[in-house]
N, C-alpha and C. Protein backbone atom coordinates (compact mmCIF):
# COMPACT_ATOMS: atom_id res chain seq x y z
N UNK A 1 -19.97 -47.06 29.92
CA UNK A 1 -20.07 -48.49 30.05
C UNK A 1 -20.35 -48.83 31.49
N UNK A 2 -21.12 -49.92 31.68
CA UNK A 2 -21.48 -50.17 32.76
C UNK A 2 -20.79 -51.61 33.20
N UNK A 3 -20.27 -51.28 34.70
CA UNK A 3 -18.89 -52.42 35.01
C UNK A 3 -20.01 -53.44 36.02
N UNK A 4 -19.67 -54.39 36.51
CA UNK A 4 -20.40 -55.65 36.85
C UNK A 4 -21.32 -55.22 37.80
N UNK A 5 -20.38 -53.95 38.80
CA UNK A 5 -21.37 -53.58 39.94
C UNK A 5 -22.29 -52.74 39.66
N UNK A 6 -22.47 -52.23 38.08
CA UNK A 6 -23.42 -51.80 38.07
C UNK A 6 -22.68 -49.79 37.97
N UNK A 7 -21.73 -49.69 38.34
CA UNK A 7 -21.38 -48.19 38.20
C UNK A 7 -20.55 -48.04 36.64
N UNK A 8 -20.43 -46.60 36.46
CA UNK A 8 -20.02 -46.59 34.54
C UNK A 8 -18.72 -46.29 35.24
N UNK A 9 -18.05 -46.70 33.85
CA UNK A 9 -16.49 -46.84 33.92
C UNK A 9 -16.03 -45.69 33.02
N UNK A 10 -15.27 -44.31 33.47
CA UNK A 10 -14.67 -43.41 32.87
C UNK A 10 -13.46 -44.04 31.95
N UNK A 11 -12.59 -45.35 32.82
CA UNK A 11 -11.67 -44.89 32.46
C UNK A 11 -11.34 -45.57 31.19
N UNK A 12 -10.39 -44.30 30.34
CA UNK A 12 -10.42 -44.63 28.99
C UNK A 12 -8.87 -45.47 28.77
N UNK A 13 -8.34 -45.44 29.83
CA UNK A 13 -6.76 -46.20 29.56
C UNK A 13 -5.65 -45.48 29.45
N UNK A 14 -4.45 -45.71 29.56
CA UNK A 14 -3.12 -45.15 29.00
C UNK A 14 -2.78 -45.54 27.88
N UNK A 15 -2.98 -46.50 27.30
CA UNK A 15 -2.22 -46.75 25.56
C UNK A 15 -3.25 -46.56 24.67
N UNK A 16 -3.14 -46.18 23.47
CA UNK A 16 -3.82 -46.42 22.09
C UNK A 16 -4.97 -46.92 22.30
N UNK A 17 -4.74 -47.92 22.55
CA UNK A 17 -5.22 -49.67 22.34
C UNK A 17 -6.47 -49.27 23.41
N UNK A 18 -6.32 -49.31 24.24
CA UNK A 18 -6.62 -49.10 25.60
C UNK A 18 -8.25 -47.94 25.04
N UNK A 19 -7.54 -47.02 25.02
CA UNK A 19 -8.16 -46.10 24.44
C UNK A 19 -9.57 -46.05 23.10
N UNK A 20 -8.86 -46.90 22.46
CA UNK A 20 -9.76 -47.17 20.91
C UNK A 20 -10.69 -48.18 21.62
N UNK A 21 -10.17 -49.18 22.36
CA UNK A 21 -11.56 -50.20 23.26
C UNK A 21 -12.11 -49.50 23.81
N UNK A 22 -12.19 -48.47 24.33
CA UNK A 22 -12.92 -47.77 25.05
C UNK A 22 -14.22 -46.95 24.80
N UNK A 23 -13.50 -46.42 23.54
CA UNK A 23 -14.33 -45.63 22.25
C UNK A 23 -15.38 -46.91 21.67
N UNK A 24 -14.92 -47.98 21.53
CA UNK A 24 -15.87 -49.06 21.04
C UNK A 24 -17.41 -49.57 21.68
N UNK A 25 -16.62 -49.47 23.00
CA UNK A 25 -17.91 -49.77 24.19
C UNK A 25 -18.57 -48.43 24.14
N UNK A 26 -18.09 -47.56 24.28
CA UNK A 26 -18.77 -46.19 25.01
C UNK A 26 -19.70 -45.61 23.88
N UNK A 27 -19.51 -46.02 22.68
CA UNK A 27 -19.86 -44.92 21.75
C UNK A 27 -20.27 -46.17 20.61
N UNK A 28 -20.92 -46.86 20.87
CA UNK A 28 -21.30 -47.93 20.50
C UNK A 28 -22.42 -47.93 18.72
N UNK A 29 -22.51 -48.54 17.90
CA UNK A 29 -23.17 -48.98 16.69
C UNK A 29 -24.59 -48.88 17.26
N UNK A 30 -25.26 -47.47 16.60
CA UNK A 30 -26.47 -47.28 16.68
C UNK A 30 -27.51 -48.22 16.60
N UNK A 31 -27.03 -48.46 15.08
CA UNK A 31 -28.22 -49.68 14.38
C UNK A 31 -27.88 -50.90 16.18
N UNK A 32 -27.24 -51.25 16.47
CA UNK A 32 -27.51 -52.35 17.00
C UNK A 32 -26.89 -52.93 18.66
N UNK A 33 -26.43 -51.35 19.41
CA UNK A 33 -26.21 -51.21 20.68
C UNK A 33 -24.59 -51.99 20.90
N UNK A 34 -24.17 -52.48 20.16
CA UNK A 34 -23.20 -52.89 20.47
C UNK A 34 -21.79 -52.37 19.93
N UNK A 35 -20.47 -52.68 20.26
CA UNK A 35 -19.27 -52.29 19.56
C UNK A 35 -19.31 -52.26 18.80
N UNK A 36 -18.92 -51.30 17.46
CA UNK A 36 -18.97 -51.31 15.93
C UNK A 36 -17.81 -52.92 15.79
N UNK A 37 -17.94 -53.58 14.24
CA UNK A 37 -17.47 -54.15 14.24
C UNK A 37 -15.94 -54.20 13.44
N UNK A 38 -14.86 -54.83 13.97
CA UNK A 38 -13.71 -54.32 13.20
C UNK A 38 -13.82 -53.84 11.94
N UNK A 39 -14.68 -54.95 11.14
CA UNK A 39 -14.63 -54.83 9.64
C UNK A 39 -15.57 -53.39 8.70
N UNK A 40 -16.30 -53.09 10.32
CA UNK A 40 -16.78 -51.55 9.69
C UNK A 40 -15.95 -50.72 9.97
N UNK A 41 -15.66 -50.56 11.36
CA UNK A 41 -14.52 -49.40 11.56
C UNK A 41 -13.57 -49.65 9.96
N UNK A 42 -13.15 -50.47 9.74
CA UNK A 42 -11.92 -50.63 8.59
C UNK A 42 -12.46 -50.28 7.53
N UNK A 43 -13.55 -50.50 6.96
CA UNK A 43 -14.37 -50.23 6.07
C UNK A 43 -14.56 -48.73 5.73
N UNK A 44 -14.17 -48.10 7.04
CA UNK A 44 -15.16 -46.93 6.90
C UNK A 44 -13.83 -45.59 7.17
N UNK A 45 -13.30 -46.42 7.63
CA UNK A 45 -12.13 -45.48 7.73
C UNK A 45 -11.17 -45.50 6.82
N UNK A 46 -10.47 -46.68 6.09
CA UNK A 46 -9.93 -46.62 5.22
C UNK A 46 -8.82 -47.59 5.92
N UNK A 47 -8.51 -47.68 6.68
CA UNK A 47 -7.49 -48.49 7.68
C UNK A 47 -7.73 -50.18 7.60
N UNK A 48 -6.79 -50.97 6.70
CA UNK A 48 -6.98 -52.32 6.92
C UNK A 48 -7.27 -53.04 8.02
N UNK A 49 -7.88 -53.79 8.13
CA UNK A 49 -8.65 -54.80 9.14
C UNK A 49 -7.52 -55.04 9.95
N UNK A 50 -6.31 -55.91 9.24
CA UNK A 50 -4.86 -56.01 9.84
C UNK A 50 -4.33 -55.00 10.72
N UNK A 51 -4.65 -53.48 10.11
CA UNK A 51 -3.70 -52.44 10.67
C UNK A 51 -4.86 -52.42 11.97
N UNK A 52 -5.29 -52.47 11.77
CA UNK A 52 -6.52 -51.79 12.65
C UNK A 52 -6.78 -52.80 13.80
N UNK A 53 -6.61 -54.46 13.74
CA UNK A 53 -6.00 -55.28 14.75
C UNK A 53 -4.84 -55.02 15.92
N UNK A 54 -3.80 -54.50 15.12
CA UNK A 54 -2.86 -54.59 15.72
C UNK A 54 -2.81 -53.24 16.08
N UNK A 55 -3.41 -52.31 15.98
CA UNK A 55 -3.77 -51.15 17.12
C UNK A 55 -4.89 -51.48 17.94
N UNK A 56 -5.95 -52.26 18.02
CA UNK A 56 -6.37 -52.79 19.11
C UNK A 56 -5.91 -53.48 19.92
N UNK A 57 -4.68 -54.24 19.53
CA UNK A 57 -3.78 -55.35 20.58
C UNK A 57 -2.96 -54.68 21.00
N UNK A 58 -2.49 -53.18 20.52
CA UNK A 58 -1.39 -52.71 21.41
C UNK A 58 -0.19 -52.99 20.46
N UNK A 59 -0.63 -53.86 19.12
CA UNK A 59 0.99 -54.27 18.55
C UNK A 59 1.44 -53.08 17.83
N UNK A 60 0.60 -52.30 17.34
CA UNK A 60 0.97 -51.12 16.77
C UNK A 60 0.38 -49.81 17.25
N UNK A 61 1.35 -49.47 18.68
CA UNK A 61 1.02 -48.04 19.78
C UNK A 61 0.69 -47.18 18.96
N UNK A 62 1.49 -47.10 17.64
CA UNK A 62 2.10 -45.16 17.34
C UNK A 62 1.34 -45.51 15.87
N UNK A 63 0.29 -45.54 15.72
CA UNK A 63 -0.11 -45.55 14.32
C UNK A 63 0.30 -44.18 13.46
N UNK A 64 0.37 -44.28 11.90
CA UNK A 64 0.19 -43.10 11.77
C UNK A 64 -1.20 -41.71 11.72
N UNK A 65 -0.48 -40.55 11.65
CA UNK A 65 -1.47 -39.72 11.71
C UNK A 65 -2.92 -39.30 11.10
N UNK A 66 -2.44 -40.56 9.93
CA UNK A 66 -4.00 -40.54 9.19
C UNK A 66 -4.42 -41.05 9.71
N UNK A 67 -4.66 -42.34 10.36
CA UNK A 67 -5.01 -43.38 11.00
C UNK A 67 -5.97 -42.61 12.53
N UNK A 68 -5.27 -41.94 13.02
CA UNK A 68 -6.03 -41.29 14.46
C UNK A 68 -6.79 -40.87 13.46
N UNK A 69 -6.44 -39.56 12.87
CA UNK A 69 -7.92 -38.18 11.97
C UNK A 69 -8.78 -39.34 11.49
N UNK A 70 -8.63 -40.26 11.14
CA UNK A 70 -9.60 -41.43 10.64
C UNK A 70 -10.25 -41.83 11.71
N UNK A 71 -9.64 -42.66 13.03
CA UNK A 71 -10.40 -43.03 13.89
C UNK A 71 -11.30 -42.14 14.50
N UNK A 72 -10.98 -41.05 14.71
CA UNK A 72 -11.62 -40.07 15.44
C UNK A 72 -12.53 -38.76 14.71
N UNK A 73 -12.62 -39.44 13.53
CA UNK A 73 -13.72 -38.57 12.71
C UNK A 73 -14.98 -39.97 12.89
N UNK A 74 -14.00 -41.44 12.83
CA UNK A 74 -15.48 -42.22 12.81
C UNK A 74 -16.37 -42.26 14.23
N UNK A 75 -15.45 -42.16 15.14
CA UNK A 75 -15.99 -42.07 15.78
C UNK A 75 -16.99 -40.71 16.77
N UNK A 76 -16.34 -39.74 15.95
CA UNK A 76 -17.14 -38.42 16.02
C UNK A 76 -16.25 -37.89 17.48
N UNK A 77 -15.27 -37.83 17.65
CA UNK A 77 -14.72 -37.44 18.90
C UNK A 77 -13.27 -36.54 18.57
N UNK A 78 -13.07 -35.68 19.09
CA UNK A 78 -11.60 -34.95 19.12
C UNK A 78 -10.32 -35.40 18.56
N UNK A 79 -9.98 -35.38 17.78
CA UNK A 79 -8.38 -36.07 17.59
C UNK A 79 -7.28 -36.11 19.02
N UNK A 80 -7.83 -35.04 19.90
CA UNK A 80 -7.09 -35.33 21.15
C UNK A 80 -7.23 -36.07 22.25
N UNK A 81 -8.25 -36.93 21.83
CA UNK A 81 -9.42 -38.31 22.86
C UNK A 81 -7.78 -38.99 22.94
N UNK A 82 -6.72 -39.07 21.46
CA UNK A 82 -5.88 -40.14 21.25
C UNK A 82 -4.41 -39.77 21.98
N UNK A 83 -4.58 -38.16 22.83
CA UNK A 83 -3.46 -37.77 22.66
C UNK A 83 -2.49 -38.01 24.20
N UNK A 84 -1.65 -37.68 24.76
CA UNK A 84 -1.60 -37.70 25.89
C UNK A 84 -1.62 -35.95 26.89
N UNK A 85 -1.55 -35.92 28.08
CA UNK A 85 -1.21 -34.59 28.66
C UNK A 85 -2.45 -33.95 29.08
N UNK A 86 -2.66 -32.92 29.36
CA UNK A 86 -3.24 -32.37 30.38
C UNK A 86 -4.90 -31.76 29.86
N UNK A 87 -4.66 -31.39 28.50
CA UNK A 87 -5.98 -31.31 27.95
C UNK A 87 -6.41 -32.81 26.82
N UNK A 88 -5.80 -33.59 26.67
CA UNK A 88 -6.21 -35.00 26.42
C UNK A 88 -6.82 -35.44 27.20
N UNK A 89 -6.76 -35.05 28.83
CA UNK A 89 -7.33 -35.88 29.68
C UNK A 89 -8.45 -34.80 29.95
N UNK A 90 -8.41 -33.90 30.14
CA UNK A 90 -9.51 -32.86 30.34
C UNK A 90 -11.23 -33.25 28.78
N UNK A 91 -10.05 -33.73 27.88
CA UNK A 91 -11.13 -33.93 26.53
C UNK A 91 -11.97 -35.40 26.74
N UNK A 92 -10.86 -36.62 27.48
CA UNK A 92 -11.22 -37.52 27.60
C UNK A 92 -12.43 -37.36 28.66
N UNK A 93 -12.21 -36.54 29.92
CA UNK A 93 -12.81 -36.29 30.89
C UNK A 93 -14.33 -36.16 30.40
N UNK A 94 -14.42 -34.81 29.44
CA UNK A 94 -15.56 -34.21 28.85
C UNK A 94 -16.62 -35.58 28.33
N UNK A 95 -15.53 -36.54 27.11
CA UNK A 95 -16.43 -37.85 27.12
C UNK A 95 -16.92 -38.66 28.00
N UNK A 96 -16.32 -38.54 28.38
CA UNK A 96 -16.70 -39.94 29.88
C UNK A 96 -17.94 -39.13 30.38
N UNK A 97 -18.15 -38.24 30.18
CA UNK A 97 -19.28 -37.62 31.39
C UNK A 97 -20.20 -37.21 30.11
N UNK A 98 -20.46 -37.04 29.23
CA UNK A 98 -21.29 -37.13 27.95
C UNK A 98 -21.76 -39.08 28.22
N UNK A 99 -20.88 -39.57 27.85
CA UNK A 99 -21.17 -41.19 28.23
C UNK A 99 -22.41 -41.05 29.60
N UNK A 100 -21.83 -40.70 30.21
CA UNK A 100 -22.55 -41.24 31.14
C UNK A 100 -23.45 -40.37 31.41
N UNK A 101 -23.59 -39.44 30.59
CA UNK A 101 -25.10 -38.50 31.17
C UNK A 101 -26.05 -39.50 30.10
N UNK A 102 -25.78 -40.10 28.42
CA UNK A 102 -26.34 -40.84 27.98
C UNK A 102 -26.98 -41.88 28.47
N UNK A 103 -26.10 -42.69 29.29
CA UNK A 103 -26.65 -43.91 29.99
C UNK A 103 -27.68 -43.51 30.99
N UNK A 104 -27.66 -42.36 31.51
CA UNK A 104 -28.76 -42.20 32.69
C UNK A 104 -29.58 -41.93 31.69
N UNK A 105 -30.00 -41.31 30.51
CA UNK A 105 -30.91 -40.44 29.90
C UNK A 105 -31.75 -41.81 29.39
N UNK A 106 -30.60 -42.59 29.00
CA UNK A 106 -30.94 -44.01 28.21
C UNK A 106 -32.06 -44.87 28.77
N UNK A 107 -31.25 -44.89 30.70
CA UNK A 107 -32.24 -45.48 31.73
C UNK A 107 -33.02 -44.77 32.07
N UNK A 108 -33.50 -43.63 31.72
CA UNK A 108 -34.81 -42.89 32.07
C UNK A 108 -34.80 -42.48 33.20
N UNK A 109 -33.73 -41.97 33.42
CA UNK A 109 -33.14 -40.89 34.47
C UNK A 109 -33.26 -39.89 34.70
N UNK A 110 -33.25 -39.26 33.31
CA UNK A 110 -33.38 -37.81 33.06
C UNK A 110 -34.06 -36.74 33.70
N UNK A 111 -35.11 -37.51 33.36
CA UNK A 111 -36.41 -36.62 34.41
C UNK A 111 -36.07 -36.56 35.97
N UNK A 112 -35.51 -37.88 36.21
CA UNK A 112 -35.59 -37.86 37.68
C UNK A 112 -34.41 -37.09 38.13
N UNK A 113 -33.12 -37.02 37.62
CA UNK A 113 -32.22 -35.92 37.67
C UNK A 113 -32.34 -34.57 37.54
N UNK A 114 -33.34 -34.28 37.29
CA UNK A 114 -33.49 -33.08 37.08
C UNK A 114 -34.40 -32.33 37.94
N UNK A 115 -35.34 -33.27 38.51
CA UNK A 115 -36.65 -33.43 39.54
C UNK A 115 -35.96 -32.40 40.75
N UNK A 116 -37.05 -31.46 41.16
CA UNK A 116 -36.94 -30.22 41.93
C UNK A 116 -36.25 -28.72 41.07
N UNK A 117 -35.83 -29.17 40.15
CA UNK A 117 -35.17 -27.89 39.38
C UNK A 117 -36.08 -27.28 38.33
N UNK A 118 -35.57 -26.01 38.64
CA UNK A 118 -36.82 -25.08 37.70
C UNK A 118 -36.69 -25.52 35.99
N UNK A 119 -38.01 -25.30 35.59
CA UNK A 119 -37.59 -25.20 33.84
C UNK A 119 -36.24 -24.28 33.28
N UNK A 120 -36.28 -23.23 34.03
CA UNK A 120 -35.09 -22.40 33.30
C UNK A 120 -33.64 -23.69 33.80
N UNK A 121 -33.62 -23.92 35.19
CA UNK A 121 -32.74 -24.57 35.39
C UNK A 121 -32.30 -26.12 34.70
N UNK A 122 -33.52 -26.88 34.59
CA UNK A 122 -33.60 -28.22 33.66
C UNK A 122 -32.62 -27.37 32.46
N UNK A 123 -33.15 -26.33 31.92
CA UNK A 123 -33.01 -26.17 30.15
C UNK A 123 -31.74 -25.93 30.08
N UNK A 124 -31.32 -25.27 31.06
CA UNK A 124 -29.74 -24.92 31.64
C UNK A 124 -28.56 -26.27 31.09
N UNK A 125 -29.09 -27.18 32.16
CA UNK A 125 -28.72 -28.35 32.38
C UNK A 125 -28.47 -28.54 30.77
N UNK A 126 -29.22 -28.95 30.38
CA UNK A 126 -29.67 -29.43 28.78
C UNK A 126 -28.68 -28.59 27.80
N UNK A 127 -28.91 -27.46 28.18
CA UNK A 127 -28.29 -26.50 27.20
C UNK A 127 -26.31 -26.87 27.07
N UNK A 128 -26.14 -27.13 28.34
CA UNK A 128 -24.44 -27.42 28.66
C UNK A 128 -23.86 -28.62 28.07
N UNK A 129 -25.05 -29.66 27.87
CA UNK A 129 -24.67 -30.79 27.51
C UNK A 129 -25.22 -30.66 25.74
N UNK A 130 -26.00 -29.86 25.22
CA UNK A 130 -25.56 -30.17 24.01
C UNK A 130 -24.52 -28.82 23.55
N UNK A 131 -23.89 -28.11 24.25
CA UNK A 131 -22.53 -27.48 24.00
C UNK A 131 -21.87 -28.49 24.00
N UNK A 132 -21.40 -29.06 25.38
CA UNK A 132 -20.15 -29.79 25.21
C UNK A 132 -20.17 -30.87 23.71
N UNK A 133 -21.31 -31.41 23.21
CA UNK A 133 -21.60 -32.54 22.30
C UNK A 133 -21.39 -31.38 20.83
N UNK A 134 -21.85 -30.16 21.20
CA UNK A 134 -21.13 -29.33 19.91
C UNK A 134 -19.73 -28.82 19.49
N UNK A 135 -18.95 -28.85 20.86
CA UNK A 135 -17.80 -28.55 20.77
C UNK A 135 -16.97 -30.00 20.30
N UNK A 136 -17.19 -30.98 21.16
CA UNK A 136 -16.85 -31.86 20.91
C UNK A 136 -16.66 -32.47 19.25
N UNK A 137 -17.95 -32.42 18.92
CA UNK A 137 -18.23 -32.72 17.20
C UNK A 137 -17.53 -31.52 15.95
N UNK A 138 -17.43 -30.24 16.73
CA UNK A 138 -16.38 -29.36 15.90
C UNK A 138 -14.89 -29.62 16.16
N UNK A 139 -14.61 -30.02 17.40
CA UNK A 139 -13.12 -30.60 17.41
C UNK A 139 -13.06 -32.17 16.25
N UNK A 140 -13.85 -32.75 16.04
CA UNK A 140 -13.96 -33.63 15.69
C UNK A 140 -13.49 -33.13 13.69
N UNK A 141 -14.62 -32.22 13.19
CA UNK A 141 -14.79 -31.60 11.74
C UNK A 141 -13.47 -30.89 11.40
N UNK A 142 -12.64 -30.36 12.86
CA UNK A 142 -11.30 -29.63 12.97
C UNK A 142 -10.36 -30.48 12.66
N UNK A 143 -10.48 -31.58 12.48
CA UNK A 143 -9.24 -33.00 12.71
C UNK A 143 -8.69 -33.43 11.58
């Protein structure tokens, strides 16, 4: 996500809540660039519109465990995006920088990021980032 000045914003938050907004902006509704909308996330996950409010407001921190494997299959990300500690943040880390290699790729960056580096080295590049997007999506099928 891109913050007013113009630089992307890693951070994914300390609560739930915090967290699931984050996933909304960052990882946004194909068809139409923007935050999925409550009533699909709920739709699609199985999680009432209600329940699924009040884990966006923070009113309900500790959802249960179906509820994460749900959020985090829709959204195609780790069940540990939700978790806390030292490889939660290492997983969160991994997204944030997937995010934001998207947004440069998005702005037509790509090329220019890569500009002076050999083909083997470009493919390199390339090759790391659709690992991490494979590992990522098998932590995801693991959940």
């Amino acid at each position: 996500m891109r913050e007013k000045d113009g630089s992307a914003s890693s951070d994914q938050g300390n609560t739930l809540a915090e967290r699931l907004a984050w996933l909304r902006r960052s990882f946004p509704d194909p068809e139409t660039g923007r935050p999925y909308e409550i009533k699909r996330i709920a739709s699609e996950t199985g999680i009432s519109g209600s329940q699924l409010y009040k884990i966006l407001s923070g009113e309900s921190p500790n959802p249960g465990w179906q509820h994460l494997r749900a959020l985090a299959a829709f959204f195609r990300v780790p069940l540990d995006t939700f978790d806390s500690g030292e490889h939660a943040d290492s997983v969160r880390a991994q997204l944030a920088t997937l995010v934001e290699l998207r947004e440069l790729k998005d702005s037509g960056v790509e090329s220019l990021s890569l500009r002076g580096l050999t083909p083997a080295q470009a493919e390199r590049i390339r090759g790391v980032v659709a690992d991490l997007r494979d590992s990522n999506a098998a932590s995801s099928d693991d959940a």
